[in-house]
Protein backbone atom coordinates (compact mmCIF):
# COMPACT_ATOMS: atom_id res chain seq x y z
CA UNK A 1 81.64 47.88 95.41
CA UNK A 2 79.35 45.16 95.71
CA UNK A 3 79.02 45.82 99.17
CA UNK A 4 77.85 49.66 99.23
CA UNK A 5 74.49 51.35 98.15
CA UNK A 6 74.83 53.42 95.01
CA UNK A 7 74.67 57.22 97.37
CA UNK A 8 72.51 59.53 96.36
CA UNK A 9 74.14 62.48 93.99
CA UNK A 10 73.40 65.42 96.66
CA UNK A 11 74.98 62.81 99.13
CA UNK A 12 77.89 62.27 96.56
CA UNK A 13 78.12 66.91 96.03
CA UNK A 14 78.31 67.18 100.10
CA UNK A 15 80.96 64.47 100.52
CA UNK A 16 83.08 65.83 97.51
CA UNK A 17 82.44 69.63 98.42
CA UNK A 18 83.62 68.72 101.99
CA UNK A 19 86.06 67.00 101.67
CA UNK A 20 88.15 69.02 99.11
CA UNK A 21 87.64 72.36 101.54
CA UNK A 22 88.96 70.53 104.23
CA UNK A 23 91.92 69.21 102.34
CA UNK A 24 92.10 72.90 100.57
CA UNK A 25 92.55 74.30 104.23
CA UNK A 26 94.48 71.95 105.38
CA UNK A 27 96.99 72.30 102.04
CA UNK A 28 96.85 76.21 103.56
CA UNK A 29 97.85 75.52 106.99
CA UNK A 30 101.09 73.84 105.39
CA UNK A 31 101.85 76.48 103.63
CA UNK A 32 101.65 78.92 106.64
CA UNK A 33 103.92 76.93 108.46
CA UNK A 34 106.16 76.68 105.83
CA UNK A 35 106.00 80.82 105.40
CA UNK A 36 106.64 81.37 108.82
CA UNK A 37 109.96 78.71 109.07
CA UNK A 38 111.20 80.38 106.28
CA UNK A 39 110.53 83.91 108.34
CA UNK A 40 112.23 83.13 110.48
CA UNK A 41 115.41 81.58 108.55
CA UNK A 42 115.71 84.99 107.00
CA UNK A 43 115.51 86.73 110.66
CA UNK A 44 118.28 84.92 111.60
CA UNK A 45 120.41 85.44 108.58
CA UNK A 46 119.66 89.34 109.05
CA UNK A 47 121.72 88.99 112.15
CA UNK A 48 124.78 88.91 110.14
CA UNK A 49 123.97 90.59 106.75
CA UNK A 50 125.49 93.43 105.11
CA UNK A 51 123.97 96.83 106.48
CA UNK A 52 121.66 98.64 104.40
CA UNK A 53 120.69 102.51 103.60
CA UNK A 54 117.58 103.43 106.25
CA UNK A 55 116.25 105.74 103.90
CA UNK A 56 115.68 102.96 101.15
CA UNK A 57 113.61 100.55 103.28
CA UNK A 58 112.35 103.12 106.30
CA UNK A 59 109.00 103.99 104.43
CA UNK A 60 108.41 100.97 102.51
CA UNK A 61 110.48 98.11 103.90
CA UNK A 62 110.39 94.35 102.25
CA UNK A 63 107.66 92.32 103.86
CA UNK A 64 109.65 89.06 103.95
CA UNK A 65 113.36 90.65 104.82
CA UNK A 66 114.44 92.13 107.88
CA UNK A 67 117.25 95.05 106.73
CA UNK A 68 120.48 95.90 109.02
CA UNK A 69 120.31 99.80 109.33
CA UNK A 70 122.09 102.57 111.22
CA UNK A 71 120.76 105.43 112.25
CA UNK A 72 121.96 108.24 113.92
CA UNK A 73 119.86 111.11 116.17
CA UNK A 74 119.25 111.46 119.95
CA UNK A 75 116.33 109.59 122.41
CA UNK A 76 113.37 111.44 123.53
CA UNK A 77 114.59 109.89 127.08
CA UNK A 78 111.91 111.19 129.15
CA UNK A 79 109.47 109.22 126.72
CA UNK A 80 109.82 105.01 127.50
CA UNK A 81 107.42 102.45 127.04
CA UNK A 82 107.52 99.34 129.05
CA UNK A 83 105.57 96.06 127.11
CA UNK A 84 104.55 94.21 130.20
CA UNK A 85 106.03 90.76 131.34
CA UNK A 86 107.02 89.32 128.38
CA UNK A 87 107.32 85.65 128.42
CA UNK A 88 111.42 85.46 128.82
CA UNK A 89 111.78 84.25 131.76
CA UNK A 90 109.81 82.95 134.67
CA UNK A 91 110.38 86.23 137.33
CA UNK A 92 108.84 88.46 135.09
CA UNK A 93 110.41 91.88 133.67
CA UNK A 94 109.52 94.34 130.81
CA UNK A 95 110.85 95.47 127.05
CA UNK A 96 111.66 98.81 126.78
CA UNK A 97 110.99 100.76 123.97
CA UNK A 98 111.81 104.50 123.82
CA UNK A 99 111.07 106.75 120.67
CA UNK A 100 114.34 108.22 118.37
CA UNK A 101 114.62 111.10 116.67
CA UNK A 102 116.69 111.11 113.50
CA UNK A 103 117.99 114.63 112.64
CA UNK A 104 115.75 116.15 109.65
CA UNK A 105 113.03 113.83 110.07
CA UNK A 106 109.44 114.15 111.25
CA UNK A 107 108.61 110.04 112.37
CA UNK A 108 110.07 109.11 115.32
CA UNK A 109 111.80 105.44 115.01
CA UNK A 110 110.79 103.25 118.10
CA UNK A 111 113.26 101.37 119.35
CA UNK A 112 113.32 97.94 121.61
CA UNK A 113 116.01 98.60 124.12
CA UNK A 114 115.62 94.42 125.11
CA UNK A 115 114.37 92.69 128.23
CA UNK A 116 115.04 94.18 131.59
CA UNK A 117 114.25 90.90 134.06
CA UNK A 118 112.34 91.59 137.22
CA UNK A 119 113.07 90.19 140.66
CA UNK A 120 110.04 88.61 141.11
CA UNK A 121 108.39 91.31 143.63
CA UNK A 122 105.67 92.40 140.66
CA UNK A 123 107.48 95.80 140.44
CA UNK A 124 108.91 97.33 137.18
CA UNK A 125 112.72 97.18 137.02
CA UNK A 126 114.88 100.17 137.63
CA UNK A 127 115.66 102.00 134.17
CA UNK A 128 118.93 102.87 133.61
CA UNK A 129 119.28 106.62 131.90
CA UNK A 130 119.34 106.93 128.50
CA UNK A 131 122.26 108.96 127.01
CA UNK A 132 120.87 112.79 125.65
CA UNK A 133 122.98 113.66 123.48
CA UNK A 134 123.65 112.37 119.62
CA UNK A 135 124.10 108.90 119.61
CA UNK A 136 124.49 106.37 116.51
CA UNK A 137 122.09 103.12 116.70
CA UNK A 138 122.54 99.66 115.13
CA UNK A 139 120.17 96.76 114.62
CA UNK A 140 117.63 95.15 112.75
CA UNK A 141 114.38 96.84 111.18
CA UNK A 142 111.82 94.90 112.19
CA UNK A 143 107.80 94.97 112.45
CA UNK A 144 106.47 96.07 115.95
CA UNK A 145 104.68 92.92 117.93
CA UNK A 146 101.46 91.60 117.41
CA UNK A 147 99.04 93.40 119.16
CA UNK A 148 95.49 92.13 120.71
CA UNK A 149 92.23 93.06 122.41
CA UNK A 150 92.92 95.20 125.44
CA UNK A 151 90.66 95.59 128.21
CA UNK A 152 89.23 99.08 128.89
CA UNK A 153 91.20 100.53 125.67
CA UNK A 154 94.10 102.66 125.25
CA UNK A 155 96.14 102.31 128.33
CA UNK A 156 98.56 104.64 127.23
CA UNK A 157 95.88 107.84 127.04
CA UNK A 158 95.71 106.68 130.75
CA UNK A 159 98.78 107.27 132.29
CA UNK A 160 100.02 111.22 132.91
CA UNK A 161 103.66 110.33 133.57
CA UNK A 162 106.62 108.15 131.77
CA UNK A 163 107.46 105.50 131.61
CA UNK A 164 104.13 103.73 130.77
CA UNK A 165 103.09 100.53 130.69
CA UNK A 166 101.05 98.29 128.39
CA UNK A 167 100.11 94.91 127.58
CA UNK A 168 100.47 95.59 124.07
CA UNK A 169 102.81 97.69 122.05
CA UNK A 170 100.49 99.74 119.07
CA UNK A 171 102.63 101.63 117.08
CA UNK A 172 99.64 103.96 116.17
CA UNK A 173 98.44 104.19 120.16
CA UNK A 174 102.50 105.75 120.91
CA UNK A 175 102.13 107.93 117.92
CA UNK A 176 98.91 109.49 119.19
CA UNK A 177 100.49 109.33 122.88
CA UNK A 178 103.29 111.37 121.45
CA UNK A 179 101.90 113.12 119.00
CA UNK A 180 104.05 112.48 116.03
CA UNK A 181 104.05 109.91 113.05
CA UNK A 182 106.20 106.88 113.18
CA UNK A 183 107.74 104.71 110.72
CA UNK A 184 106.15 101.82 110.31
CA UNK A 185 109.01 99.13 111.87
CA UNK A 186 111.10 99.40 114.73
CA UNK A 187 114.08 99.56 115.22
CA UNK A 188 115.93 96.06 117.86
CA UNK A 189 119.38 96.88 118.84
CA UNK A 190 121.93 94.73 117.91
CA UNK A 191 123.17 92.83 121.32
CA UNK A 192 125.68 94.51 123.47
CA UNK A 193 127.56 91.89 126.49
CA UNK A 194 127.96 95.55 128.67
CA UNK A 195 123.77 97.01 128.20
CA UNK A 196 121.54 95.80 131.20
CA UNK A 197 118.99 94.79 128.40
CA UNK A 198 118.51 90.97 127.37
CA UNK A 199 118.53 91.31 123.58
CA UNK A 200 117.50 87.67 122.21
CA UNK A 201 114.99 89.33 119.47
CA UNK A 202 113.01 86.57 117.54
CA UNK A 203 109.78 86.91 115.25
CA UNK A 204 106.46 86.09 117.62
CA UNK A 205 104.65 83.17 116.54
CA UNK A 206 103.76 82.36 119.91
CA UNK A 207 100.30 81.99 119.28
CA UNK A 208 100.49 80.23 116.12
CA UNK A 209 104.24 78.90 115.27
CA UNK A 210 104.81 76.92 112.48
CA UNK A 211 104.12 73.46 114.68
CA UNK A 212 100.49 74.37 115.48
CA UNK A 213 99.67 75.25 111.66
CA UNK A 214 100.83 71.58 111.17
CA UNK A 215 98.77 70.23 113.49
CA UNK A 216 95.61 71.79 112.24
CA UNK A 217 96.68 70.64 108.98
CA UNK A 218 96.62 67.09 110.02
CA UNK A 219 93.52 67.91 111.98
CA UNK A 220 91.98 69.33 108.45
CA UNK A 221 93.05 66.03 106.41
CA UNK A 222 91.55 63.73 109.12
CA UNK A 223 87.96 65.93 108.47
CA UNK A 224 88.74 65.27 104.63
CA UNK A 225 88.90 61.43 105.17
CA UNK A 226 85.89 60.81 107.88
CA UNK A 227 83.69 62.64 105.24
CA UNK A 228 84.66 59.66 102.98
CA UNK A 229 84.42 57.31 105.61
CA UNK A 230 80.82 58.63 106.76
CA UNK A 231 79.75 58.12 102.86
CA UNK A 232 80.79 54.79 103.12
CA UNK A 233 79.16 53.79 106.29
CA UNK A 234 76.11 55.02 105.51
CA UNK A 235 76.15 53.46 102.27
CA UNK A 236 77.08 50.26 103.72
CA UNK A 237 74.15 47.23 102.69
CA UNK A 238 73.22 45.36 105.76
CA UNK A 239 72.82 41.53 105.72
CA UNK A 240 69.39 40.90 105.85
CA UNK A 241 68.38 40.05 109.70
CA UNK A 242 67.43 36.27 110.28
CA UNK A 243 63.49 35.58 110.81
């Protein structure tokens, strides 16, 4: 080291501090992505698992399973949601959610009918009717999507007449639209070649997926080694300048 100043110690505290938070966040960004791939491995073994009692997992359901119920009651049909152009296809279109009622129960169960495509004109698809009388439901219980900031508030409190739209889906903005509790997941049907829905259900990492926390790990690391690098530069001795 014959070619570096000694640093100073508060110099030597500010490198060390820095760089071992960067490389602490960037150790955390890896582990994100690595939580969410292994998410989503288990969503898409839940496709095919063995179905499981609703009244075990409807209150407190595992955070990192997704449980194949079946549940049985009738649609308050005159009660859909629409979750604004969802990013399936390129025309545009809505997921439909309408609340269920299971027989003896206060919550309602929301449940994601699937994608109805538009045609490209800006106008909500036609809805198909829902049937009214008892029906039995399959599919996976899974947490509602993410929801954001929304301009000008609830847009649900809004609207006087059904179905109504939103950019966001809040489970506790539908129970206050409706006026009863709801359990705390939803409730995506299993796929069905003869419904009018497009039922390709996946967790939503869209804004962060497992790629992008690896990326700002890297990011993090490179921080961690140009605060090493900056030591060392600064630190450098100079060859004396020629009179």
């Amino acid at each position: 080291m014959s070619g570096f100043r000694r640093p100073s110690w508060w110099a030597m505290l500010l490198t060390v501090v820095a760089a071992l938070l960067f490389i602490r966040l960037g150790i955390w960004q890896l582990h994100r992505a690595d939580f969410k791939e292994a998410l989503l491995r288990r969503y898409a073994a839940s496709s095919s698992a063995p179905w499981q009692d609703f009244a075990k997992v409807a209150e407190t359901p595992p955070a990192d399973a997704f449980p194949r119920v079946q549940v049985r009651g009738r649609y308050l049909t005159d009660r859909l949601y629409l979750l604004d152009n969802p990013k399936h296809d390129g025309r545009g279109g809505v997921e439909v959610f309408a609340p269920f009622e299971l027989h003896g129960h206060a919550p309602l169960l929301l449940v994601d009918l699937g994608f109805l495509p538009g045609n490209g004109n800006g106008k909500a698809p036609q809805l198909s009717p829902l049937p009214a009388t008892d029906i039995q439901l399959q599919g996976m219980y899974v947490p509602p999507p993410p929801v954001g900031f929304e301009m000008g508030g609830n847009a649900l409190a809004r609207q006087t007449h059904w179905p109504k739209n939103s950019i966001f889906m809040d489970p506790a903005e539908i129970a206050r639209d409706l006026g009863r509790p709801l359990y705390p997941r939803m409730l995506a049907l299993d796929a069905d070649p003869a419904s009018i829905y497009v039922r390709e259900h996946t967790l939503d990492f869209s804004s962060m997926p497992p790629a992008r926390h690896r990326a700002y790990a890297f990011q993090w690391f490179s921080f961690a080694l140009a605060a090493v690098v900056m030591l060392l530069v600064l630190h450098r001795k100079r060859k004396p300048r020629p009179s």
